[in-house]
PDB file of N, CA and C in Angstrom:
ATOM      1  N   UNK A   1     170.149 204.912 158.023  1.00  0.00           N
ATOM      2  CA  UNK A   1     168.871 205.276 158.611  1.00  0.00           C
ATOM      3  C   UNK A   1     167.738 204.604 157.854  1.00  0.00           C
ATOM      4  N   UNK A   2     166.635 203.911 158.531  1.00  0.00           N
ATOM      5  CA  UNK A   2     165.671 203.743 157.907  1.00  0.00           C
ATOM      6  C   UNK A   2     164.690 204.842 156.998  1.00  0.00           C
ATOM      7  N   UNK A   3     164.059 204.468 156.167  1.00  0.00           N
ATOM      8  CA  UNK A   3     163.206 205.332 155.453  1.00  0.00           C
ATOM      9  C   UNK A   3     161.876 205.282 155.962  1.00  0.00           C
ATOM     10  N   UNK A   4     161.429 204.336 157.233  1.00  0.00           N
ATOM     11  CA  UNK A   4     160.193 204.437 157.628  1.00  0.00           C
ATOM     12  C   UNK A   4     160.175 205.298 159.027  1.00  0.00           C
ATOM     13  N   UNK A   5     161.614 205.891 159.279  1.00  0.00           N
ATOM     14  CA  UNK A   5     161.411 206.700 160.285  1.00  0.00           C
ATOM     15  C   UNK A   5     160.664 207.491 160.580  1.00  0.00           C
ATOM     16  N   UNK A   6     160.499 207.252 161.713  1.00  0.00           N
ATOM     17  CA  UNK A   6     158.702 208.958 161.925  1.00  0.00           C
ATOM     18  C   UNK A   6     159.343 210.012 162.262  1.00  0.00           C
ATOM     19  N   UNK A   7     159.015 211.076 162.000  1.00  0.00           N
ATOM     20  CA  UNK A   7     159.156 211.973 161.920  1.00  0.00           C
ATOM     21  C   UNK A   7     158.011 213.139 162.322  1.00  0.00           C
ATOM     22  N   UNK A   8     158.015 214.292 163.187  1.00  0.00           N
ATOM     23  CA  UNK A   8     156.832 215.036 163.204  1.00  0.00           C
ATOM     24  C   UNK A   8     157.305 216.990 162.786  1.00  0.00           C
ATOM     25  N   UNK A   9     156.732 217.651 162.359  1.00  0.00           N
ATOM     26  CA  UNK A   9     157.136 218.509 161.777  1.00  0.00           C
ATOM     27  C   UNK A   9     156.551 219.788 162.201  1.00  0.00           C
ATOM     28  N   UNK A  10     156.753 220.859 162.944  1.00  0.00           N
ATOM     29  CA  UNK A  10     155.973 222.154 163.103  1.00  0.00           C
ATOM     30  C   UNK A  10     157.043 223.561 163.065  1.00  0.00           C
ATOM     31  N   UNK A  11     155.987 224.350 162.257  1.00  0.00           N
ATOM     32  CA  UNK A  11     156.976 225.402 161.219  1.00  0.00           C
ATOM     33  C   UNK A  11     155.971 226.537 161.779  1.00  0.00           C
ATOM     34  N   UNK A  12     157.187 227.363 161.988  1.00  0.00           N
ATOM     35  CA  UNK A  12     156.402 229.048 162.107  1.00  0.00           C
ATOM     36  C   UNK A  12     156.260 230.170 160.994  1.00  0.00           C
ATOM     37  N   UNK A  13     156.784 229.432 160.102  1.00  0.00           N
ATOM     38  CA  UNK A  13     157.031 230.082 158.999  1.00  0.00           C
ATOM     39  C   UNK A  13     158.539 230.617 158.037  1.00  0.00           C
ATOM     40  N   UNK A  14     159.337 230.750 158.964  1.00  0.00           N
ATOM     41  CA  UNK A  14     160.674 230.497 158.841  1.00  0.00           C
ATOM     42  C   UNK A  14     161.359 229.273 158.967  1.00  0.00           C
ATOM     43  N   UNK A  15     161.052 228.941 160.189  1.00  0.00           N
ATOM     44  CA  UNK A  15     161.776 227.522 160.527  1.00  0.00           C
ATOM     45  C   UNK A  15     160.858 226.578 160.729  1.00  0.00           C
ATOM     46  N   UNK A  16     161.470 225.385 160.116  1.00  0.00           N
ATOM     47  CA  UNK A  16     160.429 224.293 160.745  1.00  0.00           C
ATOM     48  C   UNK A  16     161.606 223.233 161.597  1.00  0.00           C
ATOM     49  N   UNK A  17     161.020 222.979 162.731  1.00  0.00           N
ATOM     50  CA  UNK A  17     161.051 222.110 164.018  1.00  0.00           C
ATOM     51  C   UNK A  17     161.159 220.497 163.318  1.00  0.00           C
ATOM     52  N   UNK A  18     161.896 219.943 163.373  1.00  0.00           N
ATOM     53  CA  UNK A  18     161.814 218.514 162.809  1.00  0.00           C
ATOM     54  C   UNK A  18     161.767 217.795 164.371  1.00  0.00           C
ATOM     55  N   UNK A  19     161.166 216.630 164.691  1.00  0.00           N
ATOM     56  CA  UNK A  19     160.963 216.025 165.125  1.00  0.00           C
ATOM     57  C   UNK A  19     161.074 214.403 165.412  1.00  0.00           C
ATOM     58  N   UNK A  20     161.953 213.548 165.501  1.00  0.00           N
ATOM     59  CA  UNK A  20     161.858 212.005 165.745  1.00  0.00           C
ATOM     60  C   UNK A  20     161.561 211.596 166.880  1.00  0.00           C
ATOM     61  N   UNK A  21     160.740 211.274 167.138  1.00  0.00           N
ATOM     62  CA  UNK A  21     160.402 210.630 168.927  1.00  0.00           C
ATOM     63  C   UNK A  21     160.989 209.211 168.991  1.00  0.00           C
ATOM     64  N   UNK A  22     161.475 208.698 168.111  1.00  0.00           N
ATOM     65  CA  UNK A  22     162.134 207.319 168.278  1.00  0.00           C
ATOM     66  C   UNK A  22     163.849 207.538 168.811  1.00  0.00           C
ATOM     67  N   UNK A  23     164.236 208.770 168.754  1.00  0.00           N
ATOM     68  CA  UNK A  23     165.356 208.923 168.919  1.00  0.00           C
ATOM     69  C   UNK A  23     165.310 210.163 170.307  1.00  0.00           C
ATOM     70  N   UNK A  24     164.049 210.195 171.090  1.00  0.00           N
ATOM     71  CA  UNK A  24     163.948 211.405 172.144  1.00  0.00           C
ATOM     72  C   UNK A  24     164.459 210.391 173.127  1.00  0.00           C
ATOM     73  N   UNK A  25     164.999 211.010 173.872  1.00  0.00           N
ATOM     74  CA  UNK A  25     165.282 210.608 175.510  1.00  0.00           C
ATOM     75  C   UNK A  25     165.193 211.090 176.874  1.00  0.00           C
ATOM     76  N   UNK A  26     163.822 212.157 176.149  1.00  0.00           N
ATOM     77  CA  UNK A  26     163.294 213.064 177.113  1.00  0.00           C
ATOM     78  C   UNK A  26     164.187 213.223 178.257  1.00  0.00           C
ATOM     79  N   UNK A  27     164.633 213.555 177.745  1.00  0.00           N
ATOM     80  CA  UNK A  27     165.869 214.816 178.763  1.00  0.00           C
ATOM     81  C   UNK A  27     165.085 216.160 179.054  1.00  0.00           C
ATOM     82  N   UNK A  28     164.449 216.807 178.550  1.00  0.00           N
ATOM     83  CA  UNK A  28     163.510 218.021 178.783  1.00  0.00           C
ATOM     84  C   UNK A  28     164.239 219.111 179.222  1.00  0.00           C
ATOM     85  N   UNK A  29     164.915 218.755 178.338  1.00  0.00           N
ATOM     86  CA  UNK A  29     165.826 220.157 178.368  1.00  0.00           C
ATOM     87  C   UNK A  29     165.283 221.215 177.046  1.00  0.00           C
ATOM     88  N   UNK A  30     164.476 220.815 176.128  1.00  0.00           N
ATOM     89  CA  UNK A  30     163.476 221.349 175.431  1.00  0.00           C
ATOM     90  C   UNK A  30     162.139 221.831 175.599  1.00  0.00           C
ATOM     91  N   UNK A  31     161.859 221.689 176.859  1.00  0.00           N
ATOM     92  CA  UNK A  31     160.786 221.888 177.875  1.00  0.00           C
ATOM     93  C   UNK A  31     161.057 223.149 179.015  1.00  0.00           C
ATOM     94  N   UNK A  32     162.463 222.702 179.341  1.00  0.00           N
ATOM     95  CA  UNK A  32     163.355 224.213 180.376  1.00  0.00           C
ATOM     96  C   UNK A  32     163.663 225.086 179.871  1.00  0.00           C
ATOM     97  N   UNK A  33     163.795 224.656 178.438  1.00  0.00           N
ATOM     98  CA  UNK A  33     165.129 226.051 177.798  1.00  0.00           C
ATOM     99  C   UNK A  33     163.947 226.764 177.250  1.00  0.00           C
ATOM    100  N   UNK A  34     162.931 226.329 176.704  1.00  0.00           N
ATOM    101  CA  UNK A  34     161.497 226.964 176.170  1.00  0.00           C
ATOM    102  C   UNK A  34     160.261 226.623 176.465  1.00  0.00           C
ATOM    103  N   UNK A  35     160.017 226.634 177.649  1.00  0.00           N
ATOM    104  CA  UNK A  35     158.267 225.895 178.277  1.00  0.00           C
ATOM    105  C   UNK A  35     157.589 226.808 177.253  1.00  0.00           C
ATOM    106  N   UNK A  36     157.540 227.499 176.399  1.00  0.00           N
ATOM    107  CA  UNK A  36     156.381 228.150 175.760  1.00  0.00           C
ATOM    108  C   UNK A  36     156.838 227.553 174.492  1.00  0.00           C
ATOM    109  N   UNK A  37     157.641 227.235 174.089  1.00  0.00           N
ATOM    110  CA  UNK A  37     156.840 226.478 172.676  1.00  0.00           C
ATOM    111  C   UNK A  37     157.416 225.066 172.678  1.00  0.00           C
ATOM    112  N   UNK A  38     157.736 224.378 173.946  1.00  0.00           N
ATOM    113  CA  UNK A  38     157.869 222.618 173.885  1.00  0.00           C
ATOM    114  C   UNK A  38     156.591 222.228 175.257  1.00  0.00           C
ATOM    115  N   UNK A  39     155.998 221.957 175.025  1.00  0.00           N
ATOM    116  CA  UNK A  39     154.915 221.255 176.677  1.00  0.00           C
ATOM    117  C   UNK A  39     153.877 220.120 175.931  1.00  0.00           C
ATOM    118  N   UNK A  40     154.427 218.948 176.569  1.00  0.00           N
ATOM    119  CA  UNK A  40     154.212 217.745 176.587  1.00  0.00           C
ATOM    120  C   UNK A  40     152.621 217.316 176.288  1.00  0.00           C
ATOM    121  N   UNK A  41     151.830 218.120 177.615  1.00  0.00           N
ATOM    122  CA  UNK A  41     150.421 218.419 177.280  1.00  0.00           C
ATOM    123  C   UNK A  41     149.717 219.112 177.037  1.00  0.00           C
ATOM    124  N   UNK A  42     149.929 219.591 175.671  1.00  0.00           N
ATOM    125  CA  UNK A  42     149.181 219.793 174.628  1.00  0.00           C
ATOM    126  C   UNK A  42     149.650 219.350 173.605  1.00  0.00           C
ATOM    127  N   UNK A  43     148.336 219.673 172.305  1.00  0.00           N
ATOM    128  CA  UNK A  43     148.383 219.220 171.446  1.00  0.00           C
ATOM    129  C   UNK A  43     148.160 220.257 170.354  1.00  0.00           C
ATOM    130  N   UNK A  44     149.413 220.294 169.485  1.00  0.00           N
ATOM    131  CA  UNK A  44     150.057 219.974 169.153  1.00  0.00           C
ATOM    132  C   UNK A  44     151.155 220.621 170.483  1.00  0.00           C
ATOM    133  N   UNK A  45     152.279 219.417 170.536  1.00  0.00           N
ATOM    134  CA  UNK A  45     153.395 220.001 171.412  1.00  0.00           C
ATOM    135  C   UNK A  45     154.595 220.739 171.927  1.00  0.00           C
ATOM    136  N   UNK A  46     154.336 221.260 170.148  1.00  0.00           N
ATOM    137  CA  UNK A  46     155.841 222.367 170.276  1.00  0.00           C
ATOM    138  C   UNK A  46     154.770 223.526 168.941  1.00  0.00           C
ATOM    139  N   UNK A  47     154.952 224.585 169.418  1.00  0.00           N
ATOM    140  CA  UNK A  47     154.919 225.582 169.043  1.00  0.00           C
ATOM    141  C   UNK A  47     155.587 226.440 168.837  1.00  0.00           C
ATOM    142  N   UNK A  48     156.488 226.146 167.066  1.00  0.00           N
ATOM    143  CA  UNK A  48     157.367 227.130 167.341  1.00  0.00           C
ATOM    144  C   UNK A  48     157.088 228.426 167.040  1.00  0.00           C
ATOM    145  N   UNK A  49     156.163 228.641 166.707  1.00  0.00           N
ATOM    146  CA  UNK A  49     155.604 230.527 166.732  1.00  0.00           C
ATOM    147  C   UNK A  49     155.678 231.176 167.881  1.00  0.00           C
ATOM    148  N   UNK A  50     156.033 230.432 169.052  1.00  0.00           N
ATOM    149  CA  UNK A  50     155.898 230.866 170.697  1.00  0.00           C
ATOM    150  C   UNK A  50     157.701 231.733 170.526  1.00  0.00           C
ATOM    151  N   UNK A  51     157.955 231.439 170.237  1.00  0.00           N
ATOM    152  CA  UNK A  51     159.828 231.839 170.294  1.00  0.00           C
ATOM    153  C   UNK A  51     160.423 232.556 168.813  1.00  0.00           C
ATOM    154  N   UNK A  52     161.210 233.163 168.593  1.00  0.00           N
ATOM    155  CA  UNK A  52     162.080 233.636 167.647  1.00  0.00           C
ATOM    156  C   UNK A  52     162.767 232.494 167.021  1.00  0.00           C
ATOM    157  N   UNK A  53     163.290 232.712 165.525  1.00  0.00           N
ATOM    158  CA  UNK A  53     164.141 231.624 164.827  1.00  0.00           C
ATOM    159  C   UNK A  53     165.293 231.554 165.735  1.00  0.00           C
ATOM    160  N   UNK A  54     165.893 232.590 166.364  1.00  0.00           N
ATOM    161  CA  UNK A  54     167.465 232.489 167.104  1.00  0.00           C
ATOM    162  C   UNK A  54     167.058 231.718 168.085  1.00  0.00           C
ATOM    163  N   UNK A  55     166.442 231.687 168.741  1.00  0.00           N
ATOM    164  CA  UNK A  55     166.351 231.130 169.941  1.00  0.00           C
ATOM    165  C   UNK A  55     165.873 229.447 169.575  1.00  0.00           C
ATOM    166  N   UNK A  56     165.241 229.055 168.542  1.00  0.00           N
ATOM    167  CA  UNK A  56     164.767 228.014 168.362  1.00  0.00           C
ATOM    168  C   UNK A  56     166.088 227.201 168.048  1.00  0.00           C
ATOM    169  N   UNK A  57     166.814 228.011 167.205  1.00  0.00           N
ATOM    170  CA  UNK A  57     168.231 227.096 166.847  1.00  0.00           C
ATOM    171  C   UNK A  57     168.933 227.000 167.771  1.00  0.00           C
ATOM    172  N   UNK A  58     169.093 227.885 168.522  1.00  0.00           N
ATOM    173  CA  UNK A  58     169.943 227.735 169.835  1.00  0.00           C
ATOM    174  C   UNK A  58     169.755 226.792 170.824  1.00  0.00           C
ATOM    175  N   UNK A  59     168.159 226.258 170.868  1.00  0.00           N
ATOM    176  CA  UNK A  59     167.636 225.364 171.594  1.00  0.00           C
ATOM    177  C   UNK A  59     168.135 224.126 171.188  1.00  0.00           C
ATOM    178  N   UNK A  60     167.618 223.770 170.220  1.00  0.00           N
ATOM    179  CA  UNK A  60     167.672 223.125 169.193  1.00  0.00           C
ATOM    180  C   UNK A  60     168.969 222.225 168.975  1.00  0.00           C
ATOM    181  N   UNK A  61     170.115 223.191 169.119  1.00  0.00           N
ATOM    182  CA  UNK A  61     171.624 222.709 168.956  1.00  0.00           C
ATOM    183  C   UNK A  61     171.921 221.832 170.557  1.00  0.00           C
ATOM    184  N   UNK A  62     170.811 222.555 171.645  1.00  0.00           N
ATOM    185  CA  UNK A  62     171.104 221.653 172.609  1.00  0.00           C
ATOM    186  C   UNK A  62     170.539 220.383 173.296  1.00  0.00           C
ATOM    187  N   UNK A  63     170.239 219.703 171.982  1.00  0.00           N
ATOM    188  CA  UNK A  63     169.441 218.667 172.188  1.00  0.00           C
ATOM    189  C   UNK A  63     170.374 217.528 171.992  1.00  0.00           C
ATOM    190  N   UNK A  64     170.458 216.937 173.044  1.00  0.00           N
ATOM    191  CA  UNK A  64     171.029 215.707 173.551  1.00  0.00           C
ATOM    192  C   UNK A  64     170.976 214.348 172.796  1.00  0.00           C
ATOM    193  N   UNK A  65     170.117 213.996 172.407  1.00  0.00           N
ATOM    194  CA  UNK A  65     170.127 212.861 171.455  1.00  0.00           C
ATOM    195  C   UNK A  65     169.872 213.046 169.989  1.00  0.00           C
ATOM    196  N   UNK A  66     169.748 214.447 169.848  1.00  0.00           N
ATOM    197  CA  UNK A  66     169.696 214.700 168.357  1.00  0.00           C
ATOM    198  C   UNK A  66     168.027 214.398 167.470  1.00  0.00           C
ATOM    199  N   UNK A  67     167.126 214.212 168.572  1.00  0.00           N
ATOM    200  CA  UNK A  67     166.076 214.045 168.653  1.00  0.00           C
ATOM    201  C   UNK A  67     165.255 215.096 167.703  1.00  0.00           C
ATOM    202  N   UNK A  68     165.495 216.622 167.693  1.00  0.00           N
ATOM    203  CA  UNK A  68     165.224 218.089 167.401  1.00  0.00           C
ATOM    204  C   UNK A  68     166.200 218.337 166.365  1.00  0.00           C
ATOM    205  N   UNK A  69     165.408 219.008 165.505  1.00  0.00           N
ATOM    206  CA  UNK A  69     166.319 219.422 163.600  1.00  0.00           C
ATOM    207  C   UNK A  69     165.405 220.746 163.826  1.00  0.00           C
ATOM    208  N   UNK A  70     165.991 221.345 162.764  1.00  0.00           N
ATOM    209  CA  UNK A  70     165.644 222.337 161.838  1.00  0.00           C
ATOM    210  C   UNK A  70     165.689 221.974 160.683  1.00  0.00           C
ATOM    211  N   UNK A  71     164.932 223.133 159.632  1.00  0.00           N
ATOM    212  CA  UNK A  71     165.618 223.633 158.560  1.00  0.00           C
ATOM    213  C   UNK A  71     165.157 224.731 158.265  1.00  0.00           C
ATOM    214  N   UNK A  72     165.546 225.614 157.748  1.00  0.00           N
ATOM    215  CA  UNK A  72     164.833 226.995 156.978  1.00  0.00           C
ATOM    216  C   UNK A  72     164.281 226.419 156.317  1.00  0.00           C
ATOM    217  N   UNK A  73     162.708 227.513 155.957  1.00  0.00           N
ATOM    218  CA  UNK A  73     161.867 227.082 154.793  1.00  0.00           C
ATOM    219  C   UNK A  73     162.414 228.394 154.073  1.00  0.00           C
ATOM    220  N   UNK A  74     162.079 227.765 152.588  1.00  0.00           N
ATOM    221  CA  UNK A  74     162.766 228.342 151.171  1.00  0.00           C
ATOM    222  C   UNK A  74     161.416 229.455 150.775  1.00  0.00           C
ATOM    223  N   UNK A  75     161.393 230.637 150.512  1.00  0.00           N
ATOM    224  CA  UNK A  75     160.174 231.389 150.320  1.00  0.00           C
ATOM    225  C   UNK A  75     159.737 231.418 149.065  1.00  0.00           C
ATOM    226  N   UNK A  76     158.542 230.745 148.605  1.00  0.00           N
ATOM    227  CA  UNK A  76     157.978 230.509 147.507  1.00  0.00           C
ATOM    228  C   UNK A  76     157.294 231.459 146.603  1.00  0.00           C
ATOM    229  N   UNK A  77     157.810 231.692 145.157  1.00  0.00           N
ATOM    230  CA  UNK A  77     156.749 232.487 144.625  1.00  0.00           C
ATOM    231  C   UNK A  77     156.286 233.673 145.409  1.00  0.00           C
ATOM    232  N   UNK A  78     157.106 234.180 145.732  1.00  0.00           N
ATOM    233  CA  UNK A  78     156.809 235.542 146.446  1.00  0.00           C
ATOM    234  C   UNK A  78     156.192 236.431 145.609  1.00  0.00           C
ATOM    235  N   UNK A  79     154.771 236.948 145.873  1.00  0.00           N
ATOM    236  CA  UNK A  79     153.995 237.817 144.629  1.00  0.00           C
ATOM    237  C   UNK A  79     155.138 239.066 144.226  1.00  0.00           C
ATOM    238  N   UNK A  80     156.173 239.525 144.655  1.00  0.00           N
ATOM    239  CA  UNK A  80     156.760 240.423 144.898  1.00  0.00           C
ATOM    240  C   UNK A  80     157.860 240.549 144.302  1.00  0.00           C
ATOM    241  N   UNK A  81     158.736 239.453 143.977  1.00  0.00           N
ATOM    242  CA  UNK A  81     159.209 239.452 143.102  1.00  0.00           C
ATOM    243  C   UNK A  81     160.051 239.709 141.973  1.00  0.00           C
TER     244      UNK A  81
END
Protein backbone atom coordinates (compact mmCIF):
# COMPACT_ATOMS: atom_id res chain seq x y z
CA UNK A 1 0.00 0.00 0.00
CA UNK A 2 1.11 3.39 -0.59
CA UNK A 3 1.79 5.79 2.31
CA UNK A 4 0.27 8.76 0.44
CA UNK A 5 -3.05 7.13 0.53
CA UNK A 6 -6.02 9.46 1.45
CA UNK A 7 -7.79 8.66 3.81
CA UNK A 8 -10.93 10.53 5.57
CA UNK A 9 -11.87 9.91 9.16
CA UNK A 10 -15.25 10.56 11.28
CA UNK A 11 -15.62 9.29 14.94
CA UNK A 12 -18.59 9.38 17.30
CA UNK A 13 -16.69 8.81 19.99
CA UNK A 14 -16.39 5.16 20.20
CA UNK A 15 -15.79 4.32 16.76
CA UNK A 16 -14.17 6.02 14.16
CA UNK A 17 -15.35 5.47 10.40
CA UNK A 18 -12.14 5.21 8.26
CA UNK A 19 -12.56 6.21 4.93
CA UNK A 20 -10.51 5.76 1.33
CA UNK A 21 -12.35 7.18 -1.62
CA UNK A 22 -9.64 5.89 -3.93
CA UNK A 23 -10.74 2.47 -3.25
CA UNK A 24 -14.94 3.39 -3.19
CA UNK A 25 -16.96 1.97 -5.96
CA UNK A 26 -19.94 3.56 -4.89
CA UNK A 27 -21.99 0.71 -4.67
CA UNK A 28 -24.22 2.67 -2.02
CA UNK A 29 -24.92 0.15 -0.22
CA UNK A 30 -23.60 2.51 2.66
CA UNK A 31 -26.17 4.97 1.74
CA UNK A 32 -29.24 2.01 1.89
CA UNK A 33 -28.12 0.18 4.81
CA UNK A 34 -27.81 3.77 6.74
CA UNK A 35 -29.20 6.98 4.79
CA UNK A 36 -28.80 8.73 8.22
CA UNK A 37 -25.31 8.64 8.77
CA UNK A 38 -23.80 8.01 4.93
CA UNK A 39 -25.53 10.93 2.31
CA UNK A 40 -23.41 12.05 -0.36
CA UNK A 41 -24.81 15.69 -0.03
CA UNK A 42 -23.70 16.91 2.75
CA UNK A 43 -20.94 17.95 4.29
CA UNK A 44 -19.39 16.33 6.20
CA UNK A 45 -20.80 12.89 4.64
CA UNK A 46 -21.05 10.25 7.06
CA UNK A 47 -22.13 10.86 10.40
CA UNK A 48 -21.44 8.35 12.52
CA UNK A 49 -23.22 9.73 15.68
CA UNK A 50 -26.51 9.18 13.49
CA UNK A 51 -26.32 5.19 14.28
CA UNK A 52 -25.06 2.90 17.19
CA UNK A 53 -21.38 1.25 17.22
CA UNK A 54 -23.31 -2.28 16.31
CA UNK A 55 -24.86 -1.18 13.56
CA UNK A 56 -21.91 0.85 12.17
CA UNK A 57 -19.76 -2.39 12.17
CA UNK A 58 -22.30 -4.33 10.75
CA UNK A 59 -22.52 -1.87 7.93
CA UNK A 60 -19.27 -1.51 7.64
CA UNK A 61 -18.37 -5.36 7.23
CA UNK A 62 -20.67 -4.93 4.19
CA UNK A 63 -18.73 -2.91 2.19
CA UNK A 64 -17.83 -4.21 -1.07
CA UNK A 65 -14.56 -2.87 -1.98
CA UNK A 66 -13.28 -2.48 1.40
CA UNK A 67 -13.54 1.17 0.91
CA UNK A 68 -15.10 1.61 4.91
CA UNK A 69 -12.78 0.59 8.23
CA UNK A 70 -13.24 1.02 11.65
CA UNK A 71 -11.44 1.08 14.68
CA UNK A 72 -12.32 1.55 18.34
CA UNK A 73 -11.00 4.61 19.92
CA UNK A 74 -8.80 3.78 23.08
CA UNK A 75 -10.28 6.04 26.16
CA UNK A 76 -7.79 8.48 27.32
CA UNK A 77 -6.86 9.63 30.71
CA UNK A 78 -10.13 9.11 32.00
CA UNK A 79 -10.40 11.74 35.07
CA UNK A 80 -11.87 8.68 36.80
CA UNK A 81 -9.58 6.46 36.99
Amino acid sequence: MASNEIKKEYTNGEITVVWKPKKCIHSGICVKTLPQVYNPKENPWVKPHNATTDSLKAQISNCPSGALSFYINEEKNSPHA
